[in-house]
Protein backbone atom coordinates (compact mmCIF):
# COMPACT_ATOMS: atom_id res chain seq x y z
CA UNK A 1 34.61 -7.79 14.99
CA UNK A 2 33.86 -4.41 15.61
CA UNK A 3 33.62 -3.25 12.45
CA UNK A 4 31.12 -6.24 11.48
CA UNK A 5 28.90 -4.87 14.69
CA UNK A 6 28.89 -1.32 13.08
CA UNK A 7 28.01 -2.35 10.04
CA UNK A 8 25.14 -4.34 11.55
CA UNK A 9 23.91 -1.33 13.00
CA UNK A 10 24.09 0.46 9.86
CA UNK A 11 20.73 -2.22 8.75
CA UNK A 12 19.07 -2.54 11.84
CA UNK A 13 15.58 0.10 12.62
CA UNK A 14 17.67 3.49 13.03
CA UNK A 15 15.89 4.89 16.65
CA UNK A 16 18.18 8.36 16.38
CA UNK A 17 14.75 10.57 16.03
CA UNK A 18 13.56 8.70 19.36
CA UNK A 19 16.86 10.79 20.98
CA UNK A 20 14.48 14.17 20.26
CA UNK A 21 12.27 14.31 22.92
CA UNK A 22 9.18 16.33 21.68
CA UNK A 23 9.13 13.50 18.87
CA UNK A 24 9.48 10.52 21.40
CA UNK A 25 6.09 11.85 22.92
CA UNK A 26 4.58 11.43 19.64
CA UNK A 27 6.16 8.58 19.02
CA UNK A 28 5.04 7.12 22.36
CA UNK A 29 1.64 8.37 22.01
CA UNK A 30 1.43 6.08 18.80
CA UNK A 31 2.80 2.96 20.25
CA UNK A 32 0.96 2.48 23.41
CA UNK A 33 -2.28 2.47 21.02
CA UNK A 34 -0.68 0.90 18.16
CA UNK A 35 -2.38 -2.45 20.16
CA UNK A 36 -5.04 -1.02 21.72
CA UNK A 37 -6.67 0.27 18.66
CA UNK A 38 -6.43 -3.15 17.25
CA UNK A 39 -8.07 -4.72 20.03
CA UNK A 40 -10.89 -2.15 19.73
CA UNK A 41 -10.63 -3.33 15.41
CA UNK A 42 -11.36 -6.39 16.75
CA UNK A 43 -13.97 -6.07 18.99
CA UNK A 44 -16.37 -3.87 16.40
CA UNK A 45 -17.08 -6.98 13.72
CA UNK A 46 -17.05 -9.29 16.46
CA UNK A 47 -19.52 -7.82 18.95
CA UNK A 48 -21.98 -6.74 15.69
CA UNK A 49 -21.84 -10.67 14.58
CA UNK A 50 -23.19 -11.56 18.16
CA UNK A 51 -25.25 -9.51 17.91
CA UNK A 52 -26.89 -9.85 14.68
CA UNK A 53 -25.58 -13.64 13.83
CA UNK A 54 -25.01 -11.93 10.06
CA UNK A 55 -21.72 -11.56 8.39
CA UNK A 56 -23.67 -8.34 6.47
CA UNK A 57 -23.96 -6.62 9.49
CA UNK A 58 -19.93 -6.83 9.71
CA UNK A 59 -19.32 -5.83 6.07
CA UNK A 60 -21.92 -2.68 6.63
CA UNK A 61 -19.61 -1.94 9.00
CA UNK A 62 -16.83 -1.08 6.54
CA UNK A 63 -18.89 1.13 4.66
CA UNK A 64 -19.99 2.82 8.26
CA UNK A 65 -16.56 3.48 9.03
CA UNK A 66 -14.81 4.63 5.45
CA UNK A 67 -17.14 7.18 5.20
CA UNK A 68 -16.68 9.62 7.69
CA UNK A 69 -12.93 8.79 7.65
CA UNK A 70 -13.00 10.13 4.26
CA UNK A 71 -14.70 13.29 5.49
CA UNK A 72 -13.26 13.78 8.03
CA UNK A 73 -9.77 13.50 7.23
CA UNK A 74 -9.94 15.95 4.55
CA UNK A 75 -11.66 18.51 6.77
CA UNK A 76 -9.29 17.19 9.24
CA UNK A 77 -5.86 18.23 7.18
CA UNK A 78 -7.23 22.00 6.43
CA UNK A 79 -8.24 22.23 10.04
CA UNK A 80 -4.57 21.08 10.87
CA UNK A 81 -3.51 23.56 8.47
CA UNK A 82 -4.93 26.69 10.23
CA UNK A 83 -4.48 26.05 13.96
CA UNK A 84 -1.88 25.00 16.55
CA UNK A 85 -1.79 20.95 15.64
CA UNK A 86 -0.86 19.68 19.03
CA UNK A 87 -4.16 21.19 20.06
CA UNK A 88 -5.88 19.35 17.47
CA UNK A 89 -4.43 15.93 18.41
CA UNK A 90 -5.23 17.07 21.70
CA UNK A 91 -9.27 17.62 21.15
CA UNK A 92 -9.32 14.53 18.72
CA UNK A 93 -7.10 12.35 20.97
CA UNK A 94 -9.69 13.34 23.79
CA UNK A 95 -12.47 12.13 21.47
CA UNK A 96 -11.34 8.95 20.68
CA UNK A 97 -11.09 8.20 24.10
CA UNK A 98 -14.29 8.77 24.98
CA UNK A 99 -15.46 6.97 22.23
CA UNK A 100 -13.69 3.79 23.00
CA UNK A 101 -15.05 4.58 27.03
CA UNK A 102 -18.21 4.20 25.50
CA UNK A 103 -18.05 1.10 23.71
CA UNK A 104 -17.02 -0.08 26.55
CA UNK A 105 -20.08 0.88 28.32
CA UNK A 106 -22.24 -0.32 26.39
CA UNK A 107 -20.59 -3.68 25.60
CA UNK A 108 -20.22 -3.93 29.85
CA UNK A 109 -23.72 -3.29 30.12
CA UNK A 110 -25.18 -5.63 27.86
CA UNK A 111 -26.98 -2.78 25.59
CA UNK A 112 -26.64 -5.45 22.23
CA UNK A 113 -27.80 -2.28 20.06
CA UNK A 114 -25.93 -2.48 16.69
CA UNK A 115 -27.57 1.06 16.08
CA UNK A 116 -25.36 2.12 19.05
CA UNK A 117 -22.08 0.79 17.65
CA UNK A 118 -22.13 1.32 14.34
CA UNK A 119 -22.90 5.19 15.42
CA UNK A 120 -19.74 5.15 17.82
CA UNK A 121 -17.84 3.29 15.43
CA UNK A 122 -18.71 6.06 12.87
CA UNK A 123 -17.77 8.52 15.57
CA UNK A 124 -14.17 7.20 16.31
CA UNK A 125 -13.13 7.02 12.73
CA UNK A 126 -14.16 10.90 12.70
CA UNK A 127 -12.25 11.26 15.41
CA UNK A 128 -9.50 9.28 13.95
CA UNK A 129 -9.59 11.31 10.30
CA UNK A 130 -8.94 14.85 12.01
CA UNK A 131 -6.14 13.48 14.32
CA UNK A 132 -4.34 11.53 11.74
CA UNK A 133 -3.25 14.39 9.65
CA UNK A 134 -2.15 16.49 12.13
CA UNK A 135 -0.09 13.75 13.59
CA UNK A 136 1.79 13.42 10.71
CA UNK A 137 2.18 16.84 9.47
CA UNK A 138 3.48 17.37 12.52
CA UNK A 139 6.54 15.66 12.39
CA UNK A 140 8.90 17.73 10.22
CA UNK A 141 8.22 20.52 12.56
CA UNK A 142 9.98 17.95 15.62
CA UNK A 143 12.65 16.46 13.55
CA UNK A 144 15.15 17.17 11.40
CA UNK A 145 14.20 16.58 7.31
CA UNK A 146 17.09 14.16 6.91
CA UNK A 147 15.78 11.93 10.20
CA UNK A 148 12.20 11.58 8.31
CA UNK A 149 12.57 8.69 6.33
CA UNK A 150 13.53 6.98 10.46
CA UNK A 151 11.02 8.55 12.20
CA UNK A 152 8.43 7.22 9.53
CA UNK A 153 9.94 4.12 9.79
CA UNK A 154 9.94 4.31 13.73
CA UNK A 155 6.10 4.83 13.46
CA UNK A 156 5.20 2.57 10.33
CA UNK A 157 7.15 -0.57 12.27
CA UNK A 158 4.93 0.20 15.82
CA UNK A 159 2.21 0.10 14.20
CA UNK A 160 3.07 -3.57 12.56
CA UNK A 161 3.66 -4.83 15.55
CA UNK A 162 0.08 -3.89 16.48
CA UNK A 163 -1.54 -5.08 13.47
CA UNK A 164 -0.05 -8.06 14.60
CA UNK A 165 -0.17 -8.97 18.28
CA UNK A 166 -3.15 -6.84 18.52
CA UNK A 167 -5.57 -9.61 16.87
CA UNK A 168 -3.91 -12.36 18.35
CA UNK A 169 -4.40 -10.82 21.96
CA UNK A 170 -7.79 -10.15 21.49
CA UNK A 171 -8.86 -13.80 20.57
CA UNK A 172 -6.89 -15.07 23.37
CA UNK A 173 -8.20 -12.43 25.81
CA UNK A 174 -11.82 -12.64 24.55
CA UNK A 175 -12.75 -16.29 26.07
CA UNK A 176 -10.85 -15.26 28.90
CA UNK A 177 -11.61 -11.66 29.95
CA UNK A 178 -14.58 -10.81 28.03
CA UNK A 179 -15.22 -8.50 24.78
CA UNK A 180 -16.03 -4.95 27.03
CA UNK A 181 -12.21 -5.65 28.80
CA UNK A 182 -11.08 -4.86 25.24
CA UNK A 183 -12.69 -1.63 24.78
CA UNK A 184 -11.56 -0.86 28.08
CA UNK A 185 -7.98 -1.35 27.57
CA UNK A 186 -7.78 0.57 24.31
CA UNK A 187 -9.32 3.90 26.80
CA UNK A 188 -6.67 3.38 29.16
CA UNK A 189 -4.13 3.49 25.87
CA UNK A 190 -5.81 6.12 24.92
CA UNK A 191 -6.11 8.27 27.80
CA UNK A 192 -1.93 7.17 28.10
CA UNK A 193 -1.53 8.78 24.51
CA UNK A 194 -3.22 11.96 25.36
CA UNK A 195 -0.91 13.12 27.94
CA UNK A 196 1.97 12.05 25.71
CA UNK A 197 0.74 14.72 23.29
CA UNK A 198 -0.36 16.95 26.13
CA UNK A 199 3.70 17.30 26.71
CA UNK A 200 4.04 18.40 23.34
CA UNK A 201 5.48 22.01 22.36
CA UNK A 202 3.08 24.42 20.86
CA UNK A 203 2.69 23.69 17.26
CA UNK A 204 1.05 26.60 15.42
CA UNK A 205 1.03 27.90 11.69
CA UNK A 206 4.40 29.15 10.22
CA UNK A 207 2.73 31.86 8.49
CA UNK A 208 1.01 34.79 9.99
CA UNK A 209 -1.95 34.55 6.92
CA UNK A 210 -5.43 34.24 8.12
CA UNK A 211 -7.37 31.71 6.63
CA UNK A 212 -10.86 29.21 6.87
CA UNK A 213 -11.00 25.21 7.00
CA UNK A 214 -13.44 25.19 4.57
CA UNK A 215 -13.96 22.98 1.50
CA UNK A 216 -12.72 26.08 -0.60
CA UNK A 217 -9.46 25.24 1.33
CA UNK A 218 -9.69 21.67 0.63
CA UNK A 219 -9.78 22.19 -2.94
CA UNK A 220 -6.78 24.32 -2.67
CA UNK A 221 -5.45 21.01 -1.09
CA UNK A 222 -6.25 19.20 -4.50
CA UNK A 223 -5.31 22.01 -6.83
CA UNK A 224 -1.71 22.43 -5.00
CA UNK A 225 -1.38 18.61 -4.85
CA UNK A 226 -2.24 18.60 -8.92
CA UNK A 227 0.04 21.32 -10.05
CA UNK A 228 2.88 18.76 -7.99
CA UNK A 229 4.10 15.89 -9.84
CA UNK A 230 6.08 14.51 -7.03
CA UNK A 231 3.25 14.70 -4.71
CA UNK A 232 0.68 13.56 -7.29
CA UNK A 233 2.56 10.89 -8.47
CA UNK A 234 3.41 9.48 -4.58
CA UNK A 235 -0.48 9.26 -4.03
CA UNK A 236 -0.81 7.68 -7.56
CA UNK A 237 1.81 5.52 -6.95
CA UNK A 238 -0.12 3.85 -3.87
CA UNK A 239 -2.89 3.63 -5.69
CA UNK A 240 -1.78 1.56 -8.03
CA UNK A 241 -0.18 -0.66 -5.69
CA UNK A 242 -3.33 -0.86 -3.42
CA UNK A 243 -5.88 -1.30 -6.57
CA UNK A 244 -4.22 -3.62 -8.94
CA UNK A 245 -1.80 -5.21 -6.18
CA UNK A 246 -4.17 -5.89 -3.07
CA UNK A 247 -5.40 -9.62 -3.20
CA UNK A 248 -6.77 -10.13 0.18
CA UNK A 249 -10.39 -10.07 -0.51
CA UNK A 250 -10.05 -13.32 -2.58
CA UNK A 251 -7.50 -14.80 0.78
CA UNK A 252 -10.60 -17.25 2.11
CA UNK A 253 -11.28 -18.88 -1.36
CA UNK A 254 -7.18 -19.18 -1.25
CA UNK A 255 -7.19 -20.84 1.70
CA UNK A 256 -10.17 -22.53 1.72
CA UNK A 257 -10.00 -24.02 -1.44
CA UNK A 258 -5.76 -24.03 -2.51
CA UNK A 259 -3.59 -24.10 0.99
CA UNK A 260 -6.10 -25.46 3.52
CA UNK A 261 -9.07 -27.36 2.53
CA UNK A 262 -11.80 -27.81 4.45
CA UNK A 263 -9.33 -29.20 7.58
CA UNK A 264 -6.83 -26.27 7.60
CA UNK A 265 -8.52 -23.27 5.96
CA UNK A 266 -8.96 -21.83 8.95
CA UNK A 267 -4.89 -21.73 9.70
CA UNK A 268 -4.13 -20.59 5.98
CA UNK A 269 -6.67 -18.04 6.53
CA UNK A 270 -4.52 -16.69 9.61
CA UNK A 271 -0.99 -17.39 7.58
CA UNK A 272 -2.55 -15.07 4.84
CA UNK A 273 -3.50 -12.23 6.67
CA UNK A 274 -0.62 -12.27 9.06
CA UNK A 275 2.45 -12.53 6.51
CA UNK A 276 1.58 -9.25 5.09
CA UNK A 277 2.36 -7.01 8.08
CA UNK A 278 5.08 -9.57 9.46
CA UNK A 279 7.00 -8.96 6.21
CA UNK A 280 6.26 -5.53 7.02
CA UNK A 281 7.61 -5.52 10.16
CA UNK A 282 10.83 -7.47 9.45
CA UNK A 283 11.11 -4.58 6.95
CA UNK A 284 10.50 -1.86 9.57
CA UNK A 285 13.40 -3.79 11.82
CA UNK A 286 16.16 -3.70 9.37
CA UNK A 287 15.51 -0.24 7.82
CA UNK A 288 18.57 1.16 9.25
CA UNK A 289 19.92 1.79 5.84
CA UNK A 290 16.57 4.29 4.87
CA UNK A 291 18.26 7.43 5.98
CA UNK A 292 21.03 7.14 3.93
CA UNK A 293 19.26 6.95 0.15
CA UNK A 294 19.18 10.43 -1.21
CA UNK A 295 17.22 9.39 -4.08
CA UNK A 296 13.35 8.89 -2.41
CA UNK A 297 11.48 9.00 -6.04
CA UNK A 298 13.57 5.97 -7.28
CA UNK A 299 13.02 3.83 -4.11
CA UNK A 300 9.28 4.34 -4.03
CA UNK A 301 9.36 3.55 -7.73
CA UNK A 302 11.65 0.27 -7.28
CA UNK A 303 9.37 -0.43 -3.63
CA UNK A 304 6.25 -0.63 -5.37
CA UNK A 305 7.73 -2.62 -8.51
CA UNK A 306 8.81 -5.16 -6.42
CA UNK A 307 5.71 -5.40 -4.08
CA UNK A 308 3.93 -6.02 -7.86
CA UNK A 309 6.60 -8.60 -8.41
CA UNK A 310 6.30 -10.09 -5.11
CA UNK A 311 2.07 -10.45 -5.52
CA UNK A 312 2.44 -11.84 -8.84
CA UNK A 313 4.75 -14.82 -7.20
CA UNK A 314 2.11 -15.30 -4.59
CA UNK A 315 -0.33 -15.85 -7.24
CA UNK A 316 1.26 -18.76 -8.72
CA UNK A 317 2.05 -20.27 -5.86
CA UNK A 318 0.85 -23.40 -4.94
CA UNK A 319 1.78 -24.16 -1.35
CA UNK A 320 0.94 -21.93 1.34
CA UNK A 321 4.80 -22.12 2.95
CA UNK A 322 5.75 -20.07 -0.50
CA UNK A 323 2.41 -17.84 -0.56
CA UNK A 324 3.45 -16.84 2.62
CA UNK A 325 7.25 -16.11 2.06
CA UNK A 326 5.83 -13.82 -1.19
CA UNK A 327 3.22 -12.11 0.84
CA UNK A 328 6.06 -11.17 3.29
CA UNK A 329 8.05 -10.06 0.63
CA UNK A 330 5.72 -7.55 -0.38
CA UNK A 331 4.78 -6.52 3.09
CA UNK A 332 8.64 -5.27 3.43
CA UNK A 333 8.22 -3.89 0.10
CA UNK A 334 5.19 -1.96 0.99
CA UNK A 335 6.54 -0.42 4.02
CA UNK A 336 9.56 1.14 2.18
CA UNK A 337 6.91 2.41 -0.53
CA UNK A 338 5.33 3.81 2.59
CA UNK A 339 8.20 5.11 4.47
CA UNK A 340 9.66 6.76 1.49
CA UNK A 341 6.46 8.24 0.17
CA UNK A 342 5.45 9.53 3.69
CA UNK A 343 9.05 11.24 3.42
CA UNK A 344 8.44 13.11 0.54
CA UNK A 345 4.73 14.60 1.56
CA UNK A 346 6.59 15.46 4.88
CA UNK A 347 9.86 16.94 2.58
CA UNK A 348 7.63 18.79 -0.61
CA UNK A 349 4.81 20.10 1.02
CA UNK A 350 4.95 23.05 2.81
CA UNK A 351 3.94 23.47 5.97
CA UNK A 352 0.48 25.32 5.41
CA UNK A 353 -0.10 22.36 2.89
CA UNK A 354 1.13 19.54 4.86
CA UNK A 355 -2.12 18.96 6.72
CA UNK A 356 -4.13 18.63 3.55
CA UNK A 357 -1.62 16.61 1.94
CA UNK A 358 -1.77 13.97 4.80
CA UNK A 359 -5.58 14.31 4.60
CA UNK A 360 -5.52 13.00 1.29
CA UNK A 361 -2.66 10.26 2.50
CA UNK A 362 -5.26 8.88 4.59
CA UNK A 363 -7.90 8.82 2.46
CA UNK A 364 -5.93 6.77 -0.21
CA UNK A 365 -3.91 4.61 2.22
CA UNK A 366 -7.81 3.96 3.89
CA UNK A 367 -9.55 3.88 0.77
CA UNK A 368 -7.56 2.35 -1.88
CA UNK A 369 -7.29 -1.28 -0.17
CA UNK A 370 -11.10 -1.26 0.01
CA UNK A 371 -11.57 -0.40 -3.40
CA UNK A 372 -8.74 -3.74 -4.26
CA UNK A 373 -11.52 -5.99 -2.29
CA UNK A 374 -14.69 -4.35 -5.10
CA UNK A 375 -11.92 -5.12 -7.90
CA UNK A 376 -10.24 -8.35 -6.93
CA UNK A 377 -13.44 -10.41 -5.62
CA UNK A 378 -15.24 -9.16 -8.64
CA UNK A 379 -12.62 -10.53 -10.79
CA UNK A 380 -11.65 -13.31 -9.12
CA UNK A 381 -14.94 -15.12 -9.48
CA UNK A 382 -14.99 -13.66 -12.95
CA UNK A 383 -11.99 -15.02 -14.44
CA UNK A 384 -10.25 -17.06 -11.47
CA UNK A 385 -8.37 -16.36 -8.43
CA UNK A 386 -4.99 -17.01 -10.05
CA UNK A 387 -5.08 -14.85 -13.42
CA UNK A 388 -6.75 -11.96 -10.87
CA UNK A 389 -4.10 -12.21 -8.37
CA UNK A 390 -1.14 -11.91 -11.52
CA UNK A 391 -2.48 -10.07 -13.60
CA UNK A 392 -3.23 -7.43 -10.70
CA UNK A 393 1.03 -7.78 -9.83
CA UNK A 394 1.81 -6.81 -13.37
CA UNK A 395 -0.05 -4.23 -13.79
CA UNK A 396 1.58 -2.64 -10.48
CA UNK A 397 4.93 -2.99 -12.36
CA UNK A 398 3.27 -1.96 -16.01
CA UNK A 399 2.08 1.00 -13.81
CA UNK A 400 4.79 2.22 -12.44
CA UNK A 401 7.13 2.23 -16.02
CA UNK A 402 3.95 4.62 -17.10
CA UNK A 403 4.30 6.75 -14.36
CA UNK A 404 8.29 7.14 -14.69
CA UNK A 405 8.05 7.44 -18.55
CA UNK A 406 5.16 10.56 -17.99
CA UNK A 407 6.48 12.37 -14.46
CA UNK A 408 10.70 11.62 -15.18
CA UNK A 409 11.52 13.85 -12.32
CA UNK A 410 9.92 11.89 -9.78
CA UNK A 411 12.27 8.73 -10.47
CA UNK A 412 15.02 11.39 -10.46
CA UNK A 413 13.79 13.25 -7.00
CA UNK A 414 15.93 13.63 -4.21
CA UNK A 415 15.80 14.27 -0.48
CA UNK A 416 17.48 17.36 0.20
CA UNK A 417 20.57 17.07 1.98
């Protein structure tokens, strides 16, 4: 019997970084906004539709929010690069607190100026691009390299967890305690978060070299990431995933026209969206085994095969209790893709490059999903939501056998011991 327990153990989420204490604050920081910020995610679309009664205004948003992420996160990973990163989170931690304190404002005070929150809304994910690399650069400096592929699954599986009780709070909190409450509550997990990473050690450069966060350095980013295959390829692997694999613009003509109808589209709109992330985090619970495979390239490779495998299924399925079981499928498969290919940026990079490198992580983990929604809607109502949605999951496979036949010693990469 107590061999079977051990061996359970050896599957189940692997919490041996949270043990390090200097990481647990990080950690911490991240989970007591993992549902906050989705509250606030909430919030955004749904105050701008009140306020404009047009879905347009809610898609603008999108665009209002990618962009300076994009910016921002680049700048934000040479900036982490040059200076002491836990003052970094600190500054941009502070900023995204007072930009939720704000929204909060002006939702409590009735303003009803989309102006207003599309321009905070473009502030926070400014805020949100700088601190995001140095967040995650930072934690090979807290924990040992063979506890990364835990600690990124420690963080990937808090954050499914908000992705998922986050929305359903906010709809049942909404008719109850108002929109502003939820701005309100994402400050105070906020404000929390910043004097988690206020306890932080000092986390400054390795090296002694001076140098500028400029774009020069930003395009040393992109030059250093280029003359790496196994970073090159762990971006280009997500990018094929996201791209060819990422059906969830064409989800409400699923379930409004294939699972639902006209009755129940509105719960196989909800099943869609949600079995995604609870795959995920079902994943991120029984990851125990992650810091145990040596070989990282092969399991991003095999990861991102079968989320392709798993989308294609959901394509040709024709009742939404085996959609969903596909969609969950992939979620799990996408978070070991994500875990894994985290691990390496963390392991190859060095140090000085590590904040650049995760600036570019965000930017393709932010940007290549969007980019699926422009591909798969356009080809959905251009050849059918079906072919789209299959065709899209082989390619992810057909993709990946390219990228192993061209870059060999990425399948063959290992973690070092």
């Amino acid at each position: 019997m107590g061999e079977q327990k051990t061996g359970v153990r050896r599957l189940v989420l692997d919490t041996t970084p949270l043990r390090i204490r200097p990481y647990r604050r990080l950690w911490s920081s991240t989970a007591v906004t993992a549902i906050g910020s989705q509250l606030t995610a909430v919030a955004v679309p749904k105050q701008l539709y009140d306020i404009t009664q047009s879905s347009a205004w809610v898609g603008l948003s999108g665009a209002v929010a990618l962009v300076p992420l994009v910016v921002f996160a680049l700048w934000g990973g040479a900036i982490a690069d040059v200076v002491d990163r836990r003052k970094l989170m600190i500054a941009t931690n502070s900023g995204l607190a007072v930009t939720s304190a704000l929204l909060w404002l002006q939702a409590a005070a009735g303003l009803d100026n989309v102006w207003v929150v599309l321009g905070l809304l473009a502030l926070q994910q400014a805020c949100f691009g700088m601190n995001s690399p140095a967040r995650s650069a930072s934690v090979p400096r807290l924990v040992p390299i063979h506890m990364l592929p835990a600690a990124n699954a420690l963080n990937a599986t808090v954050m499914m967890v908000g992705s998922i009780s986050g929305p359903l709070l906010a709809g049942a909190m909404i008719p109850v305690l108002g929109l502003p409450t939820l701005y309100l509550i994402d400050t105070v997990a906020l404000l929390a978060a910043l004097v988690a990473v206020i306890g932080l050690p000092a986390l400054p450069p390795l090296d002694e070299s001076s140098r500028r966060a400029g774009l020069a350095a930003i395009a040393d980013g992109f030059r250093y990431m280029a003359l790496q295959p196994v970073l090159l390829v762990s971006f280009l692997a997500d990018v094929i995933a996201m791209v060819f694999g990422m059906p969830r613009a064409l989800f409400p003509q699923l379930a409004a026209q294939t699972f639902g109808g006209p009755a129940g589209a509105g719960l196989a709109l909800g099943v869609l969206y949600a079995a995604i992330p609870a795959g995920s985090l079902v994943g991120g619970l029984l990851s125990g085994a992650f810091t145990r495979v040596r070989r990282h390239g092969a399991a991003v490779v095999v990861s991102v095969a079968a989320w392709g495998v798993a989308i294609a299924g959901f394509g040709l399925s024709g009742s939404l209790a085996l959609a969903a079981v596909f969609l969950a499928i992939a979620g799990a498969a996408d978070l070991t893709s994500m875990v894994f290919r985290s691990s390496i940026l963390q392991e190859a990079a060095t140090d000085e490059m590590r904040g650049r490198m995760q600036g570019v992580f965000t930017v393709v983990v932010a940007g290549g999903p969007r980019l699926a929604d422009l591909v798969h809607g356009t080809l959905g109502a251009g050849i059918g939501v079906s072919p789209t949605i299959v065709g899209g999951g082989l390619l992810v496979v057909v993709g990946m056998v390219v990228l192993v036949a061209v870059f060999p010693s990425f399948w063959q990469y290992r973690a070092t011991e």
